[in-house]
Protein backbone atom coordinates (compact mmCIF):
# COMPACT_ATOMS: atom_id res chain seq x y z
CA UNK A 1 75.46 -29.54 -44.81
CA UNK A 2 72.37 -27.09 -44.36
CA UNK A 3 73.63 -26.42 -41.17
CA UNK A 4 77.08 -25.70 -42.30
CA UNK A 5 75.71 -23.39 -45.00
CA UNK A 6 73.27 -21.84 -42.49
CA UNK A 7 76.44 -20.15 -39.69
CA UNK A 8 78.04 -19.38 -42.67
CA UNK A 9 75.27 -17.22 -44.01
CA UNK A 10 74.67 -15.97 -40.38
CA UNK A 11 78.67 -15.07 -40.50
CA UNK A 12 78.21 -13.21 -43.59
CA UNK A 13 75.53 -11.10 -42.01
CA UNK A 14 77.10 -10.70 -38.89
CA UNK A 15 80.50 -9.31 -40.26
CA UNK A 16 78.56 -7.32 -42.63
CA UNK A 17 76.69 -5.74 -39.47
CA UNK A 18 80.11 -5.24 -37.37
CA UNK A 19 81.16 -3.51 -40.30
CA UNK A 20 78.18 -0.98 -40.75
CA UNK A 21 78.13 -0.62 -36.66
CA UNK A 22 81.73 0.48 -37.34
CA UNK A 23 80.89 2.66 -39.98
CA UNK A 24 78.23 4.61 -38.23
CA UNK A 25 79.62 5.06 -35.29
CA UNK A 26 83.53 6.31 -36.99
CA UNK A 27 82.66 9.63 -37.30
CA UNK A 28 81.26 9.61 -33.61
CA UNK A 29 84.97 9.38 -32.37
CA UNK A 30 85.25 12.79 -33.44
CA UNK A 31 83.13 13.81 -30.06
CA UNK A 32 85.44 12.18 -28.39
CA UNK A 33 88.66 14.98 -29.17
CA UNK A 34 89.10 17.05 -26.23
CA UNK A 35 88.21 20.40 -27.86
CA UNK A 36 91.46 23.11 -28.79
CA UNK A 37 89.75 25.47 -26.16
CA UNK A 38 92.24 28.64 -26.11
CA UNK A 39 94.98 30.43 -26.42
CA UNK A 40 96.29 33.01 -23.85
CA UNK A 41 98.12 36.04 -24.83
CA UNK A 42 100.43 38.29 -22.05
CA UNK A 43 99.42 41.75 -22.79
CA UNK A 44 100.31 44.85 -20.61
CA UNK A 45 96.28 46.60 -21.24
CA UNK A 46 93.92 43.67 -21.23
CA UNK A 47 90.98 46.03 -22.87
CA UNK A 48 93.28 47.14 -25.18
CA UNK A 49 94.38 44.39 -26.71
CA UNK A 50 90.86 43.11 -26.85
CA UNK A 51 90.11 45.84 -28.83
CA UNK A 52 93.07 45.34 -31.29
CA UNK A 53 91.98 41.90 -32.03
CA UNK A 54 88.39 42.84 -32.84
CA UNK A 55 89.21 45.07 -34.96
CA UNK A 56 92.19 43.74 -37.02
CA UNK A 57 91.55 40.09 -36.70
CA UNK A 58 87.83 39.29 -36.88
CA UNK A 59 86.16 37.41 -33.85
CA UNK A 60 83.54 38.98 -31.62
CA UNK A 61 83.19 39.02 -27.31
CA UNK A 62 83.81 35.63 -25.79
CA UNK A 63 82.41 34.43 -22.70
CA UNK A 64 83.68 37.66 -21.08
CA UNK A 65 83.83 41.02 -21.97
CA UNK A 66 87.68 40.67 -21.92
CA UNK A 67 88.29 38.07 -24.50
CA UNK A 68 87.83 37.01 -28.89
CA UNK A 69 86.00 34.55 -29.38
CA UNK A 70 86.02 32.39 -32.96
CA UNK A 71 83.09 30.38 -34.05
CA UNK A 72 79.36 30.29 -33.00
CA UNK A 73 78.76 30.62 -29.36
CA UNK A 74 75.96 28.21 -28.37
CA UNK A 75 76.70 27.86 -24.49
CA UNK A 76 77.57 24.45 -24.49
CA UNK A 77 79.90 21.91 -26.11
CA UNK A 78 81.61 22.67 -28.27
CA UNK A 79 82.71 26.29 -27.20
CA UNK A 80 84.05 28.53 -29.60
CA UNK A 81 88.22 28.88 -29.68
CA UNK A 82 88.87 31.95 -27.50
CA UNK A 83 92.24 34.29 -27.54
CA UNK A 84 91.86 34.67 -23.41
CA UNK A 85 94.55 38.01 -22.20
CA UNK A 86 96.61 37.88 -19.32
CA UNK A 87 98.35 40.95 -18.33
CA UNK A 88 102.03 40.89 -17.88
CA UNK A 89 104.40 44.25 -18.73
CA UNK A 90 107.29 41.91 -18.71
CA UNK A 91 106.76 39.12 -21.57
CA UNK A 92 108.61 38.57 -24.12
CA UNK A 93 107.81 38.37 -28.05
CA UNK A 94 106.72 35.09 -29.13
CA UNK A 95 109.04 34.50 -31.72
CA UNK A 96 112.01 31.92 -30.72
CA UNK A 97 109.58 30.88 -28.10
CA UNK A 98 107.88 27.12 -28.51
CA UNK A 99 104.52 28.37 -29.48
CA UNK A 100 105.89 31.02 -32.04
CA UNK A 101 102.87 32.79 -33.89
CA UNK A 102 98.92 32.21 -34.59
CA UNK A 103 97.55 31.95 -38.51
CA UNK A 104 94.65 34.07 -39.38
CA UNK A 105 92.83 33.18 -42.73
CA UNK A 106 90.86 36.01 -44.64
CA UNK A 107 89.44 36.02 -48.11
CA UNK A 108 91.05 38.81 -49.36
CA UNK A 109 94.80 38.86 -48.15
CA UNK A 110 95.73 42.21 -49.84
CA UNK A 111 93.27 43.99 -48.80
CA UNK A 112 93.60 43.19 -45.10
CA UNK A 113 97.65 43.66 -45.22
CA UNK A 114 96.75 47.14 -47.06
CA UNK A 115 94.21 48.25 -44.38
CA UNK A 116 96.64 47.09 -41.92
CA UNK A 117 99.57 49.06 -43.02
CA UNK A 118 97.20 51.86 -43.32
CA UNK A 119 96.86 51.44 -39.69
CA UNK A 120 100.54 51.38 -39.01
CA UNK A 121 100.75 47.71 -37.79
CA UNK A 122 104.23 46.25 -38.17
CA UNK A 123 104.49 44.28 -40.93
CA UNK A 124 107.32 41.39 -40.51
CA UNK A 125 107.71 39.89 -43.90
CA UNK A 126 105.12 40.97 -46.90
CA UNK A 127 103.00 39.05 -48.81
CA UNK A 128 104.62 35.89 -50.56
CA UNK A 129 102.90 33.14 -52.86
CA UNK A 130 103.65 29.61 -51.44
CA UNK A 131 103.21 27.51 -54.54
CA UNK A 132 100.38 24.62 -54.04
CA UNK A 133 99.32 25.97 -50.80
CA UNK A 134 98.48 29.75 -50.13
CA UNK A 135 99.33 33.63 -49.94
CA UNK A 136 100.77 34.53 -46.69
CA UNK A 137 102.47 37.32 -44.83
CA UNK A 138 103.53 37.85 -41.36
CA UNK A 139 102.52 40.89 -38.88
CA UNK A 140 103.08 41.75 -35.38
CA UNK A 141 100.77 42.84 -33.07
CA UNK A 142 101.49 45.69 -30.65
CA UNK A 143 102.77 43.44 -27.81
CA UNK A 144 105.18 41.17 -29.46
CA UNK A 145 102.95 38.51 -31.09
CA UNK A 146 103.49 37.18 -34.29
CA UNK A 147 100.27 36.74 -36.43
CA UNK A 148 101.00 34.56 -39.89
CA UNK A 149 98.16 35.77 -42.21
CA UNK A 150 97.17 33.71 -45.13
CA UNK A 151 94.46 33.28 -47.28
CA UNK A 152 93.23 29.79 -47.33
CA UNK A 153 89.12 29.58 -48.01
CA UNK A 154 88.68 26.04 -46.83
CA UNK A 155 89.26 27.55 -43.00
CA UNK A 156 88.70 30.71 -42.93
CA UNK A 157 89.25 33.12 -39.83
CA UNK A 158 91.56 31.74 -36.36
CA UNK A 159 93.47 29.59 -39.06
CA UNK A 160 95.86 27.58 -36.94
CA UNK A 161 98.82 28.02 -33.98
CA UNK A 162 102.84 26.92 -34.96
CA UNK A 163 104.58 25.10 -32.09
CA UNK A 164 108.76 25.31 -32.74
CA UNK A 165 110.03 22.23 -30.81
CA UNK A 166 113.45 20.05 -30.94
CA UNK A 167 111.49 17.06 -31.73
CA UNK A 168 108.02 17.48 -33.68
CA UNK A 169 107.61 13.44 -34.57
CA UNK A 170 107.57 13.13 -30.38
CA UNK A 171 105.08 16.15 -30.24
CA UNK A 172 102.73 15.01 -32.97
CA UNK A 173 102.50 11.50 -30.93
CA UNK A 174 101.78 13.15 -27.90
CA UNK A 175 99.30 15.54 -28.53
CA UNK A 176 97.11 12.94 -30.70
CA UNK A 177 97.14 10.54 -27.47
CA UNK A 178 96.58 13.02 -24.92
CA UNK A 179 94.09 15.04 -27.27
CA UNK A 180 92.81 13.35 -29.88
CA UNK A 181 92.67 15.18 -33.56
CA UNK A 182 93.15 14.17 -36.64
CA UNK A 183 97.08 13.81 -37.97
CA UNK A 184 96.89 14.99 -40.77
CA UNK A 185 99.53 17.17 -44.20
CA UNK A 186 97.60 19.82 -45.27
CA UNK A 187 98.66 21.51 -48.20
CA UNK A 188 102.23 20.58 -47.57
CA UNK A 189 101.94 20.73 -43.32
CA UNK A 190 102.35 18.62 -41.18
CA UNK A 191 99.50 19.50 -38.32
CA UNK A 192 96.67 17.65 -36.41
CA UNK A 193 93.47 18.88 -37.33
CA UNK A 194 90.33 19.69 -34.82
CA UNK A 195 86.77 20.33 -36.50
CA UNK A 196 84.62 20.56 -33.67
CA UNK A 197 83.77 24.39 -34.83
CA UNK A 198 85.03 25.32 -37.90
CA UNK A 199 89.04 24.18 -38.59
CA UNK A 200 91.64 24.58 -36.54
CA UNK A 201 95.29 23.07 -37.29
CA UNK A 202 97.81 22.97 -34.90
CA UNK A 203 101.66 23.04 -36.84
CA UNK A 204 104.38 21.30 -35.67
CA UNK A 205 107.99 22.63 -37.44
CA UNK A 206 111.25 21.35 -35.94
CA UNK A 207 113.23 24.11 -34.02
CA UNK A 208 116.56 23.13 -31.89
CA UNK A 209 116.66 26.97 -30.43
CA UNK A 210 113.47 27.39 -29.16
CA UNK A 211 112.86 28.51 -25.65
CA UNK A 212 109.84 27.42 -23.43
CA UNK A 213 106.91 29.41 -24.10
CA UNK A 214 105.69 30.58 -20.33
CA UNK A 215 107.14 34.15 -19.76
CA UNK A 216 106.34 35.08 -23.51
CA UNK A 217 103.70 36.51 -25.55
CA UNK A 218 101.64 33.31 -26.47
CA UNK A 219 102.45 32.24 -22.58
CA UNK A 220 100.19 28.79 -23.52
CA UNK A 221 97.75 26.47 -25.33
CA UNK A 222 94.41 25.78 -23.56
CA UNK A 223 92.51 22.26 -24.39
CA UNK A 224 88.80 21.51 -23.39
CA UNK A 225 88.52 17.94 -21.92
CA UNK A 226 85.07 16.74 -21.27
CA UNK A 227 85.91 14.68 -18.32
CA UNK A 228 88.85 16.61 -16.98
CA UNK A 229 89.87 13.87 -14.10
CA UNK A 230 90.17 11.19 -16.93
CA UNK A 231 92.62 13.36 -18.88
CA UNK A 232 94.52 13.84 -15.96
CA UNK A 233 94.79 10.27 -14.87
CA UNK A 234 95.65 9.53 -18.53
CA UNK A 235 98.71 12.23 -18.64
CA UNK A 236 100.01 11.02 -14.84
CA UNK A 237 100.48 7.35 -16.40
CA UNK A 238 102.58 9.07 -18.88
CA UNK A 239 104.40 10.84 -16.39
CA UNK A 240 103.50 14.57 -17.29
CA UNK A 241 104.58 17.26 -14.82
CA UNK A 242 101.38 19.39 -13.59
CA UNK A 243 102.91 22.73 -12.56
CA UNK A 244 99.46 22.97 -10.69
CA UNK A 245 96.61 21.27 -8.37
CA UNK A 246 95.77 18.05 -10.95
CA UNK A 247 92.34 17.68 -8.91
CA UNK A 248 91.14 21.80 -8.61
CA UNK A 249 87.64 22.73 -7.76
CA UNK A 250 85.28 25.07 -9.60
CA UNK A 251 85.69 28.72 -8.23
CA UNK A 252 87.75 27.64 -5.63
CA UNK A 253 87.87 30.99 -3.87
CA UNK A 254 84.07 30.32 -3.25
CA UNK A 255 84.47 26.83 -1.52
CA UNK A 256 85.65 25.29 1.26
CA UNK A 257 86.65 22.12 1.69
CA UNK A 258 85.64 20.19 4.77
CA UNK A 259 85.83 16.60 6.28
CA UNK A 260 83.14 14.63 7.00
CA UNK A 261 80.58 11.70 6.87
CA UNK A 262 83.60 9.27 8.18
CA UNK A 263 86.55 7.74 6.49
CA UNK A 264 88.20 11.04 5.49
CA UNK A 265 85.24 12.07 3.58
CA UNK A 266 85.80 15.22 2.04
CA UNK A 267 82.78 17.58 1.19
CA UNK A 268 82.89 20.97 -0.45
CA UNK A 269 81.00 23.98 1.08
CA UNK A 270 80.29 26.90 -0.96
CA UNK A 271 80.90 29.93 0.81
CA UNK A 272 78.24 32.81 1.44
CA UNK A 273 78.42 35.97 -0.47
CA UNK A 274 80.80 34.63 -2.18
CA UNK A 275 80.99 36.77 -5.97
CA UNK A 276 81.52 34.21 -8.60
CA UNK A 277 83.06 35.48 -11.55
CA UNK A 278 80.74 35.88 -14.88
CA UNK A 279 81.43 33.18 -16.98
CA UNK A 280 81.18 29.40 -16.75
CA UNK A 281 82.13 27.34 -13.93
CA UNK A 282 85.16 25.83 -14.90
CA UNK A 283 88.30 23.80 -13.38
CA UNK A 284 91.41 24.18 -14.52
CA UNK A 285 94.73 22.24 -14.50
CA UNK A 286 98.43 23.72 -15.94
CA UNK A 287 101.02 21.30 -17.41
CA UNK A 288 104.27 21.28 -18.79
CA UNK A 289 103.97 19.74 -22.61
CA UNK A 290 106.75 18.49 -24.82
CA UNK A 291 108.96 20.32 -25.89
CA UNK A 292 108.46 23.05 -22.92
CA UNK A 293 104.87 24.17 -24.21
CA UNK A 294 103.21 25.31 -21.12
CA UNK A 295 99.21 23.77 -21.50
CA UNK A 296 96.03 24.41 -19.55
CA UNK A 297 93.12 22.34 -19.32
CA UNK A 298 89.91 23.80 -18.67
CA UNK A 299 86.63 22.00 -17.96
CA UNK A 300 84.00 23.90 -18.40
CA UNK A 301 81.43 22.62 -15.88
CA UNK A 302 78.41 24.26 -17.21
CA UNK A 303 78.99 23.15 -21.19
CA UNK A 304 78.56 20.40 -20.97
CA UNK A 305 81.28 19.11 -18.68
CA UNK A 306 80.85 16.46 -15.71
């Protein structure tokens, strides 16, 4: 009977452990999100643009001279969210594409949409009131962009990115496996959620006309993974389409791969006076998303990355 009473007590204390284990480690899963890394922007003056976004949308220099970056930069994992330019006379405005506009949150909404039309920036649709939620009012930048500007103070500055697709329900399933995040309504949205510096959301609205998004203005969405070749084997048992090299070397303009050391053995060579560009190693991988939302995956070898 002791003995009975004894496991049970040890059961008790046991659960009770599991439990607190679980508790403390919970909000450790967060680490495991692949960060929302960047977005890129097609842009016919890269320094140009750079400067447009600086000065109208907050943000300072990112890991090169030619991109915005939002959030601390530490140099490590977590990087800051980055707008990244590609230039491209030929793309088209993002609107009716799958990744249709970016949200920018500031304090003081009419002020910034004053100062803006001061500047002569084309304003699509004026401030409105959204009852329960915020004030918000959509611009254009220059090059076709859309830019929804609200004023929400619990995530303030690079606010969030709106994907239009046929079938959101699909898209929110996807991008919480292949990504992690948090699914989540925020004032009245349906988005996923990533807090790894400051808040980001990423909005999902149903849209049976939208168009794939490569070719446009918002051309794609960049994710972060830690361990880049797990992602990847993750996404080819789902059957995802890479649209480039799913196993890519850092730099790879200053390697060379070369066999040896038997049984097909490959071993990379870095090339001599070979210029390596100023920014983090990185490898990068380009896939075709749901609902045709072009997405690149960047590892960034030196932050943190294996």
């Amino acid at each position: 009977m002791r003995y009975s009473t004894l496991m049970r007590s040890r059961l008790v204390v046991s659960s009770a452990a599991v439990c607190l284990l679980f508790a403390v480690c919970s909000p450790a899963q967060a680490q495991l999100t692949d960060p929302f890394d960047h977005l890129h922007l097609a842009v016919p003056d890269i320094e140009q643009a750079r400067d447009w976004y600086l000065q109208h949308m907050g943000g300072n220099v990112g890991e090169t001279s030619e991109r915005v970056a939002f959030g601390e930069w530490k140099g490590d994992h977590p990087l800051p969210i980055q707008l990244l330019f590609l230039q491209s006379a030929t793309a088209g405005p993002s609107a009716g594409s799958a990744i249709d506009h970016i949200g920018f949150s500031f304090p003081d909404l009419d002020a910034t949409m004053a100062a803006l039309q001061a500047a002569g920036v084309k304003v699509v649709s004026p401030i409105s009131e959204v009852p329960g939620r915020w004030k918000q009012a959509m611009i254009e930048d220059p090059w076709g962009t859309r830019l929804e500007l609200v004023q929400d103070p619990d995530a303030p500055g690079l606010h969030h990115v709106e994907l239009r697709v046929r079938d959101p329900e699909e898209s929110f399933r996807w991008y919480v496996r292949a990504f992690g995040g948090d699914r989540t309504t925020y004032k009245g949205l349906e988005a996923i959620r990533y807090r790894d510096l400051g808040v980001f959301y990423l909005v999902i609205v149903k849209d049976d006309r939208s168009v794939p998004s490569q070719g446009h203005s918002i051309d794609h969405l960049g994710f972060g993974p830690i361990d880049l070749n797990k992602v990847v084997n993750d996404l080819t048992a789902q059957g995802v389409t890479f649209t480039s090299d799913p196993n890519p070397r850092g730099f790879p303009a200053c390697t060379v791969s070369m066999r040896g050391g038997g049984e097909g053995v490959v071993r990379e060579v870095r090339r001599l006076y070979c210029e390596e560009p100023n920014q983090l190693a990185h490898r990068v991988v380009v896939l075709d998303g749901p609902g045709g939302v072009r997405i690149e995956l960047v590892q960034h070898l030196e932050a943190g990355g294996h």
